[in-house]
Protein backbone atom coordinates (compact mmCIF):
# COMPACT_ATOMS: atom_id res chain seq x y z
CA UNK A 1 73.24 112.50 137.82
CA UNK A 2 77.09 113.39 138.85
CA UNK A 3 79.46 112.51 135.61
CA UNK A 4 82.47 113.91 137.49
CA UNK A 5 83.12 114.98 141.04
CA UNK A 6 84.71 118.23 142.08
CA UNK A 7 86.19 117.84 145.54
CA UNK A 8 85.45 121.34 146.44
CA UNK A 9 87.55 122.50 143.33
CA UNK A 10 86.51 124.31 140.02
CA UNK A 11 87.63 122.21 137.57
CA UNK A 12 87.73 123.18 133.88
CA UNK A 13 86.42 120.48 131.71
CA UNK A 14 86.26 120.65 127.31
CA UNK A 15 84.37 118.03 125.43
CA UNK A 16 84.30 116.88 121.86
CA UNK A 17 81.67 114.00 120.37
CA UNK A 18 82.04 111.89 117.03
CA UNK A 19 78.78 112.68 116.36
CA UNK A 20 77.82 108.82 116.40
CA UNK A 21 78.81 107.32 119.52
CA UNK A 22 80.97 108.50 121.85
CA UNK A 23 82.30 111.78 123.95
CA UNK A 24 85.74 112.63 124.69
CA UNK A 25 86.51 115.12 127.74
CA UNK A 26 89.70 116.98 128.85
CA UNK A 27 89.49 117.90 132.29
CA UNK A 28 92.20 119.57 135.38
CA UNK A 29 91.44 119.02 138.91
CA UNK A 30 90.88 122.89 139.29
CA UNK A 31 91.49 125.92 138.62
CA UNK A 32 95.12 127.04 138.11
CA UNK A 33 94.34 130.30 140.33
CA UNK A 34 93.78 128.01 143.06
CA UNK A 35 95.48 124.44 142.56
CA UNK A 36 98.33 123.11 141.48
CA UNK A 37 96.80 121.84 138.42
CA UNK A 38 97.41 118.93 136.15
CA UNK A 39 95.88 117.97 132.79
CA UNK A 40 93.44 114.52 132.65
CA UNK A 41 91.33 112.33 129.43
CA UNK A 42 88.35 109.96 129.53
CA UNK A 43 85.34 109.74 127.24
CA UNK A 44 81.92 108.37 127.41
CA UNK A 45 80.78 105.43 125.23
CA UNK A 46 77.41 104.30 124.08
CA UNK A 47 77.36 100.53 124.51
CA UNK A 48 73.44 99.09 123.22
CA UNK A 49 72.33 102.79 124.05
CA UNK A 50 74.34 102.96 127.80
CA UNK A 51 76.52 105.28 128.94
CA UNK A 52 79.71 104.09 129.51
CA UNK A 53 82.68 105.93 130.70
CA UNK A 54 86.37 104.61 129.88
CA UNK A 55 90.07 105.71 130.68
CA UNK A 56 92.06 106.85 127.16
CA UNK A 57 93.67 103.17 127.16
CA UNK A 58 89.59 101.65 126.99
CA UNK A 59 89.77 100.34 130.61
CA UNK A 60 86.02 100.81 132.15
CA UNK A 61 85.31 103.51 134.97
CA UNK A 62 82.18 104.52 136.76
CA UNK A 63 80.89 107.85 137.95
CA UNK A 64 80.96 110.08 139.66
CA UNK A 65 84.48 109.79 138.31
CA UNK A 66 87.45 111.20 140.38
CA UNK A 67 89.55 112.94 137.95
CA UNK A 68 93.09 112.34 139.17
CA UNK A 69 91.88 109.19 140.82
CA UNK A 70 90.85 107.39 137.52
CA UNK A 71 91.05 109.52 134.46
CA UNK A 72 94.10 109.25 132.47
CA UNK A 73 96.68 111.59 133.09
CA UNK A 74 97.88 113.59 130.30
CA UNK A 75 100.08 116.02 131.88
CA UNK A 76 101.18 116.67 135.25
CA UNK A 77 102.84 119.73 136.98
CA UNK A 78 106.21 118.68 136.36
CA UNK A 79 107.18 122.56 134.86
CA UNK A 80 104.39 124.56 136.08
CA UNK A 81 100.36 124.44 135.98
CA UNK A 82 97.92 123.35 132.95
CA UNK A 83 95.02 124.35 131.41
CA UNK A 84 93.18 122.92 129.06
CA UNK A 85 92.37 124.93 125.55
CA UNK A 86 90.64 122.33 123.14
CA UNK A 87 89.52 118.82 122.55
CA UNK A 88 89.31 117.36 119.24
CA UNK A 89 89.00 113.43 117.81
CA UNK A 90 91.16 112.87 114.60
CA UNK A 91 90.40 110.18 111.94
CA UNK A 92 91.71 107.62 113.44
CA UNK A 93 89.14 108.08 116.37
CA UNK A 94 91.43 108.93 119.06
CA UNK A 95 91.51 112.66 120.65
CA UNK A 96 93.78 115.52 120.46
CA UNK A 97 94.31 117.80 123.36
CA UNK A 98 95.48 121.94 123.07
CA UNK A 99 97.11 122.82 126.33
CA UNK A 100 98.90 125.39 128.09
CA UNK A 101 101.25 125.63 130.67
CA UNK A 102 102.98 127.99 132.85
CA UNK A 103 106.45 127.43 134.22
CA UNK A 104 107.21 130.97 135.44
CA UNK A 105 105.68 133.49 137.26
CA UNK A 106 104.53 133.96 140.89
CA UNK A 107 102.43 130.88 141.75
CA UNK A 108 101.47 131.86 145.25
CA UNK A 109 97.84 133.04 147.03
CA UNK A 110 95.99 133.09 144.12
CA UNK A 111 98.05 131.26 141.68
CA UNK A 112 100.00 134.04 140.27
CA UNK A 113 96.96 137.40 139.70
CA UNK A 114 98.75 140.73 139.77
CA UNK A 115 101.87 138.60 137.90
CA UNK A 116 102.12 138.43 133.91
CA UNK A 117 103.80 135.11 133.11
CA UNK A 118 106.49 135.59 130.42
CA UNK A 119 107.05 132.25 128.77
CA UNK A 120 103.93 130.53 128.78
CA UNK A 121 104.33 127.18 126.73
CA UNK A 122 101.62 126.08 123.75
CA UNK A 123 100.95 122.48 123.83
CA UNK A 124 99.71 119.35 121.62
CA UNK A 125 98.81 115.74 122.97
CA UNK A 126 97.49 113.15 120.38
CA UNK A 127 96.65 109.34 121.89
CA UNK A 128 98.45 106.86 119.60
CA UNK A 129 96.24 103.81 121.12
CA UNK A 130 99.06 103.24 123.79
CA UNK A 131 99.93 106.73 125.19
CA UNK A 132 99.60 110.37 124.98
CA UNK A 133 102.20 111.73 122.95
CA UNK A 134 102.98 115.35 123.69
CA UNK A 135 104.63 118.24 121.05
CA UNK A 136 105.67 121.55 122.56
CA UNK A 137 104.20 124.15 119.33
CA UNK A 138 105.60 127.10 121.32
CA UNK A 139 107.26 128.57 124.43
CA UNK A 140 108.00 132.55 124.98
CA UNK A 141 104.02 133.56 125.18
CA UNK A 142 102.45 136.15 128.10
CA UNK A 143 99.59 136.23 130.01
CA UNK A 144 96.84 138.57 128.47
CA UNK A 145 97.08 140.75 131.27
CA UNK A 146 98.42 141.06 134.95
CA UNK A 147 94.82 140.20 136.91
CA UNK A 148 94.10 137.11 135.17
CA UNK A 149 97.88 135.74 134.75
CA UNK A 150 96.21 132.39 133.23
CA UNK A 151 94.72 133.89 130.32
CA UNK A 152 96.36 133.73 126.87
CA UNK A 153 96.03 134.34 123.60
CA UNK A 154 94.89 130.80 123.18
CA UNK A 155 94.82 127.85 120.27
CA UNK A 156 91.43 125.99 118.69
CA UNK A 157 91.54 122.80 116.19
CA UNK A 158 90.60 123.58 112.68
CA UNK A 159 86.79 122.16 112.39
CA UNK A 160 87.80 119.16 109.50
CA UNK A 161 91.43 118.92 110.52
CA UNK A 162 92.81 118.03 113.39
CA UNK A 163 96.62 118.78 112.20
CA UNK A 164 95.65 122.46 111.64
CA UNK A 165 95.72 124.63 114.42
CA UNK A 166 94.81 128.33 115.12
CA UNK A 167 96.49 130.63 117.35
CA UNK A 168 97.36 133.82 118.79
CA UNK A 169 100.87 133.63 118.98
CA UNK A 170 102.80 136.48 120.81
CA UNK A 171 105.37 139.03 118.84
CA UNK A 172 106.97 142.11 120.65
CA UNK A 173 104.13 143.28 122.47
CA UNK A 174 100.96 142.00 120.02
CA UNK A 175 98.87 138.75 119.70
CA UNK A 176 99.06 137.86 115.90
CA UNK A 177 96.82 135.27 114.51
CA UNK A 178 98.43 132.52 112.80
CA UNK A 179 97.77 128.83 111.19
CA UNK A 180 99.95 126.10 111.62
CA UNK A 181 100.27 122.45 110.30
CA UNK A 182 100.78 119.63 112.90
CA UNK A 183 102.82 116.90 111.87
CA UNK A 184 102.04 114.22 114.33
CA UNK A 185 104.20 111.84 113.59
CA UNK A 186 107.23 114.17 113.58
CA UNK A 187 106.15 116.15 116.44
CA UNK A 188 106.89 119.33 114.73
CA UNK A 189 104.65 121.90 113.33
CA UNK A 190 104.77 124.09 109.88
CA UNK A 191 103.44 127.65 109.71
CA UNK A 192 101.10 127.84 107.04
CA UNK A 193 99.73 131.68 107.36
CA UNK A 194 99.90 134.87 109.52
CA UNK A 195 96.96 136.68 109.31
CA UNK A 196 97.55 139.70 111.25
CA UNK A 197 100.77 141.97 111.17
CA UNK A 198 101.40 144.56 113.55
C-alpha cells in the first residue's frame, strides 16, 4: 500500500529504524530542481505488531500521508531550498536530521542547472521532545558541478554516534574530508580530524 503520496512531485525521502520498533523518515515535497522545496519528519511505530505512523511531537497520522499537509515541518524555504542528506536516532530515541540548503544561485526553470551555487549552507536538526532544534555546521560550500547545482559534497552520521559527523567540506577549489563533533546542547560543533589535504 501507499505510505506517502507524491502529488505529481519527486520527493526525496531518507529513513533510519531502531532496530526494535520503530522507523523514522525525512522527507521534501520534491525535488529542489523542480519545487520550491522544504524539509519534513514522521516515523512509523509498531503498536501490538501495527503500523502506526506519527508526527515528530507523537500525534497519530494515517496514510497515504501528505507530507506538508501532516508531517512535521522541519525546515521551510525561508533562505532558499532543502534537501535532505541523513537520518539518524540518537540515544535518547529521538532523530537527527543532515540537511542542506541553498540560498543563492539562479532558482529559475529547472531550479538553478547550468548555475554553481556558491554558499551552500550544512545543516543539523535534533528533536528535543518539543521541537526541532536547528545548528548551522557550515555556510560558504559549492555545488559539485554546474549541471546538477544541488549536488554537494555532502555529510553522513557516524554509525554509533550521532554527535559525530562526516563531511566533505569545501577549501579553495577541493572537497576535503573531515570529522566533526556535534555539541547539541551548545549548538556548535568541534573539528576533530581532516583527513585529506590538498
Amino acid at each position: 500500500s501507499t505510505i506517502f503520496e507524491t502529488t505529481g512531485q519527486r520527493p526525496y525521502l531518507t529513513a533510519c529504524q531502531n532496530g526494535v520498533d520503530r522507523i523514522d523518515f525525512a522527507m521534501t515535497n520534491g525535488h529542489p530542481n523542480e519545487v520550491a522545496t522544504s524539509l519534513y519528519h514522521c516515523y512509523m511505530q509498531l503498536d501490538a505488531g501495527v503500523e502506526k505512523y506519527y508526527t515528530s511531537a507523537g500525534v497519530e497520522i494515517f496514510a497515504p500521508i501528505d507530507v506538508t499537509a501532516t508531517a512535521t515541518l522541519v525546515d521551510d524555504t525561508t533562505g532558499g531550498r532543502v534537501w535532505n542528506d541523513k537520518i539518524a536516532i540518537g540515544p535518547d530515541g529521538f532523530p537527527r536530521i543532515l540537511f542542506t540548503k541553498y540560498p543563492t544561485g539562479t532558482t529559475g526553470a529547472n531550479g538553478g542547472a547550468g548555475t554553481t551555487y556558491t554558499n551552500i549552507e550544512y545543516w543539523h536538526a535534533r528533536w528535543d521532545g518539543t521541537a526541532w532544534v536547528k545548528t548551522r555546521l557550515l555556510t560558504g560550500q559549492r555545488s559539485l558541478y554546474p549541471n546538477e547545482a544541488f549536488y554537494t559534497g555532502s555529510m553522513c552520521f557516524d554509525g554509533n554516534d550521532v554527535t559525530i559527523v562526516y563531511l566533505a567540506e569545501i577549501s579553495g577549489s577541493i572537497y576535503e574530508m573531515k570529522k566533526y563533533q556535534i555539541d547539541e546542547a551548545a549548538g556548535t560543533k568541534t573539528l576533530l580530524t581532516s583527513y585529506t589535504t590538498n
